[in-house]
PDB file of N, CA and C in Angstrom:
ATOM      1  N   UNK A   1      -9.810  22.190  35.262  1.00  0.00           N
ATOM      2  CA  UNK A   1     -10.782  21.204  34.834  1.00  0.00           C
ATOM      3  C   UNK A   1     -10.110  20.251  33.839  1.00  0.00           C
ATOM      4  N   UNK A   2     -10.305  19.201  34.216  1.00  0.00           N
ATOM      5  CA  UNK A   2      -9.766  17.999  33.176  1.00  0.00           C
ATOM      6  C   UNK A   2     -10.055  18.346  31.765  1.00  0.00           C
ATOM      7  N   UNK A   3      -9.207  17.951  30.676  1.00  0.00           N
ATOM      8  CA  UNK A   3      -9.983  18.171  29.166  1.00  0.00           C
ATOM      9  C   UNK A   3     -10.658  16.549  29.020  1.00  0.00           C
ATOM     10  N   UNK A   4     -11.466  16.624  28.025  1.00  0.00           N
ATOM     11  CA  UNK A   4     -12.767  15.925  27.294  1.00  0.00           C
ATOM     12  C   UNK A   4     -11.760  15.428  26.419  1.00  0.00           C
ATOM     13  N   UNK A   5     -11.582  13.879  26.424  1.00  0.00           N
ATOM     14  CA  UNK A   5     -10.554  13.102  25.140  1.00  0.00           C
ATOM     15  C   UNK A   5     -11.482  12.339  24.467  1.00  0.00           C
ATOM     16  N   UNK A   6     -11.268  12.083  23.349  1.00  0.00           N
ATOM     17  CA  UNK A   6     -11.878  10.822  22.762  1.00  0.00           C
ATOM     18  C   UNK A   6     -10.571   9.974  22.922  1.00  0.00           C
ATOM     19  N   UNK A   7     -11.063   8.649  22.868  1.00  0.00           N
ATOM     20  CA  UNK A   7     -10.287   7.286  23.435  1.00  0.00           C
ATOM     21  C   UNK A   7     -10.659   6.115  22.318  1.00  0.00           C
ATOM     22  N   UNK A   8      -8.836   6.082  21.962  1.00  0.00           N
ATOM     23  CA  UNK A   8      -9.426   4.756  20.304  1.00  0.00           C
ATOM     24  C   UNK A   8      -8.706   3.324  21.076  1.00  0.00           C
ATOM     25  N   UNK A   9      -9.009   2.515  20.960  1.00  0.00           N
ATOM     26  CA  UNK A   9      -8.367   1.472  20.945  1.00  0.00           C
ATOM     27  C   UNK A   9      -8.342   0.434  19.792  1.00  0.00           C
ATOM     28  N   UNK A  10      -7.730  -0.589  20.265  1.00  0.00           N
ATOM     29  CA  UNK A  10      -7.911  -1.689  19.116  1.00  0.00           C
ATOM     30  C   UNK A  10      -7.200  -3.210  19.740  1.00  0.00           C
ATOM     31  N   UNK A  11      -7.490  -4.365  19.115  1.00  0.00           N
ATOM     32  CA  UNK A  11      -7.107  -4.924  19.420  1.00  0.00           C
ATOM     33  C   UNK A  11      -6.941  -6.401  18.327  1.00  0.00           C
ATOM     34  N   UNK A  12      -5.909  -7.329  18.312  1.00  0.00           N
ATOM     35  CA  UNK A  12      -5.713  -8.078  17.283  1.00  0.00           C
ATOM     36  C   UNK A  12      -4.559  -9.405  17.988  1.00  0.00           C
ATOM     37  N   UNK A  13      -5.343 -10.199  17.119  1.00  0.00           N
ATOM     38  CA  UNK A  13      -4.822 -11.349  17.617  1.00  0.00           C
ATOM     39  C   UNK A  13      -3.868 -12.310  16.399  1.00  0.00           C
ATOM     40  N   UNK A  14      -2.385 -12.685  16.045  1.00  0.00           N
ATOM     41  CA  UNK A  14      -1.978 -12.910  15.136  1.00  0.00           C
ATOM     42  C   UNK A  14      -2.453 -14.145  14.587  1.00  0.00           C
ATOM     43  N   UNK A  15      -2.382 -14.530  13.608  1.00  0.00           N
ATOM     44  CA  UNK A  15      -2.666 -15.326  12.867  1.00  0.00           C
ATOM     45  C   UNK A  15      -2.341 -17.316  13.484  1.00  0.00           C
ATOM     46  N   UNK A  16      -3.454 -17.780  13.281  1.00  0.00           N
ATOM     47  CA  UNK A  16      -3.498 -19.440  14.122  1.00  0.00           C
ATOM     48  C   UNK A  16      -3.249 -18.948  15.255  1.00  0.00           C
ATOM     49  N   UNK A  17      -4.442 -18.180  16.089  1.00  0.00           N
ATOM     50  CA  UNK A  17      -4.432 -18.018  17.539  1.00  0.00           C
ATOM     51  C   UNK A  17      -2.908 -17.128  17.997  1.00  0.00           C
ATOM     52  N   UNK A  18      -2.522 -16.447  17.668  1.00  0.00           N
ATOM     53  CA  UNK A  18      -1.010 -16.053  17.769  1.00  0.00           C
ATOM     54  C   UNK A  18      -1.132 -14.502  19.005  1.00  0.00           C
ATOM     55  N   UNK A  19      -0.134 -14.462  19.320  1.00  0.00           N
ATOM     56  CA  UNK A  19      -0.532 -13.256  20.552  1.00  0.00           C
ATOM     57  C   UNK A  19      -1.203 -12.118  20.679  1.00  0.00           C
ATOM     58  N   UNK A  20      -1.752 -11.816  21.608  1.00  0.00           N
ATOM     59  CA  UNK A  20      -2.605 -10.960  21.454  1.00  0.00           C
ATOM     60  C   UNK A  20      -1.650  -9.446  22.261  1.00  0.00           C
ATOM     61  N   UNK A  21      -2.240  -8.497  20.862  1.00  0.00           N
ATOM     62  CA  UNK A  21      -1.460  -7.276  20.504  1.00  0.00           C
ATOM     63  C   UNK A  21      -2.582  -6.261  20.773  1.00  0.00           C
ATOM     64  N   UNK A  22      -2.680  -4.785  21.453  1.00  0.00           N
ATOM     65  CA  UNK A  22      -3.344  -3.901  21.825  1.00  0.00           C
ATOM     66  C   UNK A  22      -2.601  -2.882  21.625  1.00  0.00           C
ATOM     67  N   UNK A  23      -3.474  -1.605  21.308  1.00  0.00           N
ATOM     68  CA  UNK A  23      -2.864  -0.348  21.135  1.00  0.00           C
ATOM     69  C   UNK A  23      -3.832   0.411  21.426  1.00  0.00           C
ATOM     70  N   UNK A  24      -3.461   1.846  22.273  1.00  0.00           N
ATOM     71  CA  UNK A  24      -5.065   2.426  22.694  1.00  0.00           C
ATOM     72  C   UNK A  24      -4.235   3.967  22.088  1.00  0.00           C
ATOM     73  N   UNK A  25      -4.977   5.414  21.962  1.00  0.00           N
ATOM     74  CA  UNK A  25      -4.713   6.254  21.916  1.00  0.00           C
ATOM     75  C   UNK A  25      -5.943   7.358  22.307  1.00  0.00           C
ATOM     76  N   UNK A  26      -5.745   8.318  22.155  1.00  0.00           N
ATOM     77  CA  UNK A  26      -6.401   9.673  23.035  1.00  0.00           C
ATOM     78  C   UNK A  26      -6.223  10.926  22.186  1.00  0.00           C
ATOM     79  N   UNK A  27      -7.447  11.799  22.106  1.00  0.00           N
ATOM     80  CA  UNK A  27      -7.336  12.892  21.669  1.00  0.00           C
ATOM     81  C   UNK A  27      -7.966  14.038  22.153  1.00  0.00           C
ATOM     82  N   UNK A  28      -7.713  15.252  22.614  1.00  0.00           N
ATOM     83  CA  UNK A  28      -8.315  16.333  23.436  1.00  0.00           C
ATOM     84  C   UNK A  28      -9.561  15.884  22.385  1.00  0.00           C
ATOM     85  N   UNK A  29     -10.684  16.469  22.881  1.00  0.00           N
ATOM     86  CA  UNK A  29     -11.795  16.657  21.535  1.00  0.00           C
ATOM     87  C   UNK A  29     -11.977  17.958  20.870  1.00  0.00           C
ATOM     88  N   UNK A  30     -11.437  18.802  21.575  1.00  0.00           N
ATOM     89  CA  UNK A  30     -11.108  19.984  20.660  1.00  0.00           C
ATOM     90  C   UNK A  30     -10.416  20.163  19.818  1.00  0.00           C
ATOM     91  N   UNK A  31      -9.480  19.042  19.820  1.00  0.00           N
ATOM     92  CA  UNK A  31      -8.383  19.114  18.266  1.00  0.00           C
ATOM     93  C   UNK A  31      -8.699  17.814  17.909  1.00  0.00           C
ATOM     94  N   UNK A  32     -10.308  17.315  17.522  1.00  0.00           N
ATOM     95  CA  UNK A  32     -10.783  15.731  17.084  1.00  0.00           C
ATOM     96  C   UNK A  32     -10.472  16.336  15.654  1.00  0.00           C
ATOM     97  N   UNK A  33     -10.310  17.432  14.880  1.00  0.00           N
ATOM     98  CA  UNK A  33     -10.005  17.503  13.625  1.00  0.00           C
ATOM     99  C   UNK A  33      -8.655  16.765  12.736  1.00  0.00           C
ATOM    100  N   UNK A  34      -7.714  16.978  14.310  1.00  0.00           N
ATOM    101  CA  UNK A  34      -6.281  16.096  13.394  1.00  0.00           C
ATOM    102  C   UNK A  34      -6.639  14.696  12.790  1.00  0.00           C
ATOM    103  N   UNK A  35      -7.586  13.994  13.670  1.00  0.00           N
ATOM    104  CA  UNK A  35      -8.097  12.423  12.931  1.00  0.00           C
ATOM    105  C   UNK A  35      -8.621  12.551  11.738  1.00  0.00           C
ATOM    106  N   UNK A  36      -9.561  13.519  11.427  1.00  0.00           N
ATOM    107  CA  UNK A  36      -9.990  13.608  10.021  1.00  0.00           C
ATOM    108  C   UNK A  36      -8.843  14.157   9.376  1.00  0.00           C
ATOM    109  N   UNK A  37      -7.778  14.966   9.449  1.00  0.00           N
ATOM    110  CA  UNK A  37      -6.457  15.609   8.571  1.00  0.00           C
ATOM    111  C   UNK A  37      -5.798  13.856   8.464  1.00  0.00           C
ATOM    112  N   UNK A  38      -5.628  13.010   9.492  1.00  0.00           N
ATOM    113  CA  UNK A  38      -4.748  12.140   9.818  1.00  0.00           C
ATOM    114  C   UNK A  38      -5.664  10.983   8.801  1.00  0.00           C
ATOM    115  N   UNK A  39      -6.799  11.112   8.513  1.00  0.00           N
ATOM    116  CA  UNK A  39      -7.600  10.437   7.586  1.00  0.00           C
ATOM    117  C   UNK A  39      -7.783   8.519   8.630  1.00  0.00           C
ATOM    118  N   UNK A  40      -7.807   8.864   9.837  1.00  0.00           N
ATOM    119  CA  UNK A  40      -7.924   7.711  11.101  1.00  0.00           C
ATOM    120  C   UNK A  40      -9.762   7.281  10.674  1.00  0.00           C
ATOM    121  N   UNK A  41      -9.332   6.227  11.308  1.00  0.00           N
ATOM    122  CA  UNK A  41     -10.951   5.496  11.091  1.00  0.00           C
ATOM    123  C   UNK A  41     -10.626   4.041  11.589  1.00  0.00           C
ATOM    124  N   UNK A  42     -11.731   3.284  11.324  1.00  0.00           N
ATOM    125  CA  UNK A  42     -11.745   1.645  12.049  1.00  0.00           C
ATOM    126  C   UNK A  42     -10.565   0.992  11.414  1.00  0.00           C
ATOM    127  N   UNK A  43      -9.352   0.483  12.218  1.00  0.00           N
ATOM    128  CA  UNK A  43      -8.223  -0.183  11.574  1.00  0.00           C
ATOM    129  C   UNK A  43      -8.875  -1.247  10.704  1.00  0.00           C
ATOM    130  N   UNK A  44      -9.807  -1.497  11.159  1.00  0.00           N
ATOM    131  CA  UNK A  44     -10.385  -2.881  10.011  1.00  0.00           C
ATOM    132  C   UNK A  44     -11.076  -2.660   8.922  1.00  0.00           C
ATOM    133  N   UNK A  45     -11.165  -1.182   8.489  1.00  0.00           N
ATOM    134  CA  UNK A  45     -11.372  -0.949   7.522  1.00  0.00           C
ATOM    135  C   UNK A  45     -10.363  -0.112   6.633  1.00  0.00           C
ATOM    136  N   UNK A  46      -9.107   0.040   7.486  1.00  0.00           N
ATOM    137  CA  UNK A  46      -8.089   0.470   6.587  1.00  0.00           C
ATOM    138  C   UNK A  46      -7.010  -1.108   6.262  1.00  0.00           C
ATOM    139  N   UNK A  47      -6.303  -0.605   4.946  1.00  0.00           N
ATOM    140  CA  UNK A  47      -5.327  -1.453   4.568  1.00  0.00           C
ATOM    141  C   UNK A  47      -4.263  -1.525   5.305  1.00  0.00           C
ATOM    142  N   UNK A  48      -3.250  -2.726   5.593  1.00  0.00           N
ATOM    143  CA  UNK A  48      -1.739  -2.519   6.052  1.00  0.00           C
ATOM    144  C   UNK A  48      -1.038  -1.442   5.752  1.00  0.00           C
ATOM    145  N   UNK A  49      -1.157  -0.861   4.571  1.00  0.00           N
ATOM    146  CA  UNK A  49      -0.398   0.520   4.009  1.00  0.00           C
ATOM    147  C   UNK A  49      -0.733   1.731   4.549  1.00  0.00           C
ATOM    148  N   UNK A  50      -2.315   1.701   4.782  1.00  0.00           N
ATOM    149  CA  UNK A  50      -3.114   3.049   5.144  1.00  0.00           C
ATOM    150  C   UNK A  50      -2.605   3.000   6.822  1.00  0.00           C
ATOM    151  N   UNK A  51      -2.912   2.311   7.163  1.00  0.00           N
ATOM    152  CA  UNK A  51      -2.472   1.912   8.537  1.00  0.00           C
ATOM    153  C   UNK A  51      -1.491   2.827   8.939  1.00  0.00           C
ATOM    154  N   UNK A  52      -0.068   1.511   8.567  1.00  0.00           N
ATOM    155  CA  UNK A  52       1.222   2.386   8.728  1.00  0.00           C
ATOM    156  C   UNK A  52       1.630   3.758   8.526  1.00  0.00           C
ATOM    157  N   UNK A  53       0.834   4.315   7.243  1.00  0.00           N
ATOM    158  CA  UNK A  53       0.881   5.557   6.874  1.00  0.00           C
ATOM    159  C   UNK A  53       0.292   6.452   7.743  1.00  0.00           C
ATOM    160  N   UNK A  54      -0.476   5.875   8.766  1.00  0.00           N
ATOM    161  CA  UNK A  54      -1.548   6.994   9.614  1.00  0.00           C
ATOM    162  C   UNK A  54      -0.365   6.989  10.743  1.00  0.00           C
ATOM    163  N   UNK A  55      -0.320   5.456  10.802  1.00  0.00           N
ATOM    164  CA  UNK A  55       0.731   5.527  12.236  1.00  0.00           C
ATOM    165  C   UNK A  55       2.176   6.257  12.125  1.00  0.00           C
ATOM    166  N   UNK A  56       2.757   6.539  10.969  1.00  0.00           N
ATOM    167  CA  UNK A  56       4.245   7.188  10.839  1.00  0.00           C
ATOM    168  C   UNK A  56       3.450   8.567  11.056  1.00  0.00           C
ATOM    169  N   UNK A  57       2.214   9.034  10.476  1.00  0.00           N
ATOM    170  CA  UNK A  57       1.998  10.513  10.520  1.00  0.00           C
ATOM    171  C   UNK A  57       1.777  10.951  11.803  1.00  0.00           C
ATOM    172  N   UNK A  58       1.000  10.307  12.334  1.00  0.00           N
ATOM    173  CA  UNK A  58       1.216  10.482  14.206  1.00  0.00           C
ATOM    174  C   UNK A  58       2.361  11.055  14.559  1.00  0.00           C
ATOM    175  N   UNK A  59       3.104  10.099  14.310  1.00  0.00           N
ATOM    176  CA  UNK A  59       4.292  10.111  14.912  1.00  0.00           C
ATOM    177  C   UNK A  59       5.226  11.409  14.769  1.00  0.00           C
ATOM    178  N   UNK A  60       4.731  11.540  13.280  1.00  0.00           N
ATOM    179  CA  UNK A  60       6.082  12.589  13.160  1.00  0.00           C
ATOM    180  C   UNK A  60       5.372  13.539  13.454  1.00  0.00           C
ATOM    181  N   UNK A  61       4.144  14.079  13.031  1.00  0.00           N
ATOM    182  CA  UNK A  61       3.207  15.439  12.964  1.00  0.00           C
ATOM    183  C   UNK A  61       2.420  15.861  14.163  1.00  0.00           C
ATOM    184  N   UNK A  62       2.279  14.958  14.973  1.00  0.00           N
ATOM    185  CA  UNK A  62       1.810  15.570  16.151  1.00  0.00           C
ATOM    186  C   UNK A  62       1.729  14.973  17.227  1.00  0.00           C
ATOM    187  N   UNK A  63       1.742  15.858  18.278  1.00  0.00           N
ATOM    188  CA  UNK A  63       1.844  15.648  19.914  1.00  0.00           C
ATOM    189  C   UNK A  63       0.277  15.952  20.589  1.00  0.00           C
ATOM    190  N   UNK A  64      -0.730  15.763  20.106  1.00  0.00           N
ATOM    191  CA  UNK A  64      -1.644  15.690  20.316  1.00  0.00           C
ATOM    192  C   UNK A  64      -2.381  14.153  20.665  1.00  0.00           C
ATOM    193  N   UNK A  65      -2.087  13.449  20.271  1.00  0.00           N
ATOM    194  CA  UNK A  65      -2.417  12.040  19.799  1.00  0.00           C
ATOM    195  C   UNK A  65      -1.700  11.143  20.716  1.00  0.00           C
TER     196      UNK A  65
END
């Protein structure tokens, strides 16, 4: 049986109409807890810093995501 993901996307367009940039990601929903450890939420309500900081922790900490 397939697993149950939650599905984030996002999307952003650079500055004076500038290209348009997308990023999507996926999470079993049985391990939806790493987003709250990973402290994830609406990119538009996190800072450039919080951001990057979520996105390096991905990266290094888990294969779930």
């Amino acid at each position: 049986m397939p697993t149950k993901c939650l599905i984030g996307w996002c999307s952003s367009k650079g500055q004076t109409a500038g290209p348009m940039v997308y990023g999507t990601s996926f999470c079993p929903i049985n391990e939806q807890m790493i987003l709250e450890t990973l402290e994830c939420a609406d990119s538009k309500a996190l800072n450039e810093e919080k951001r990057d900081t979520i996105f390096s922790n991905i990266c290094q900490t888990s294969d779930k995501i």
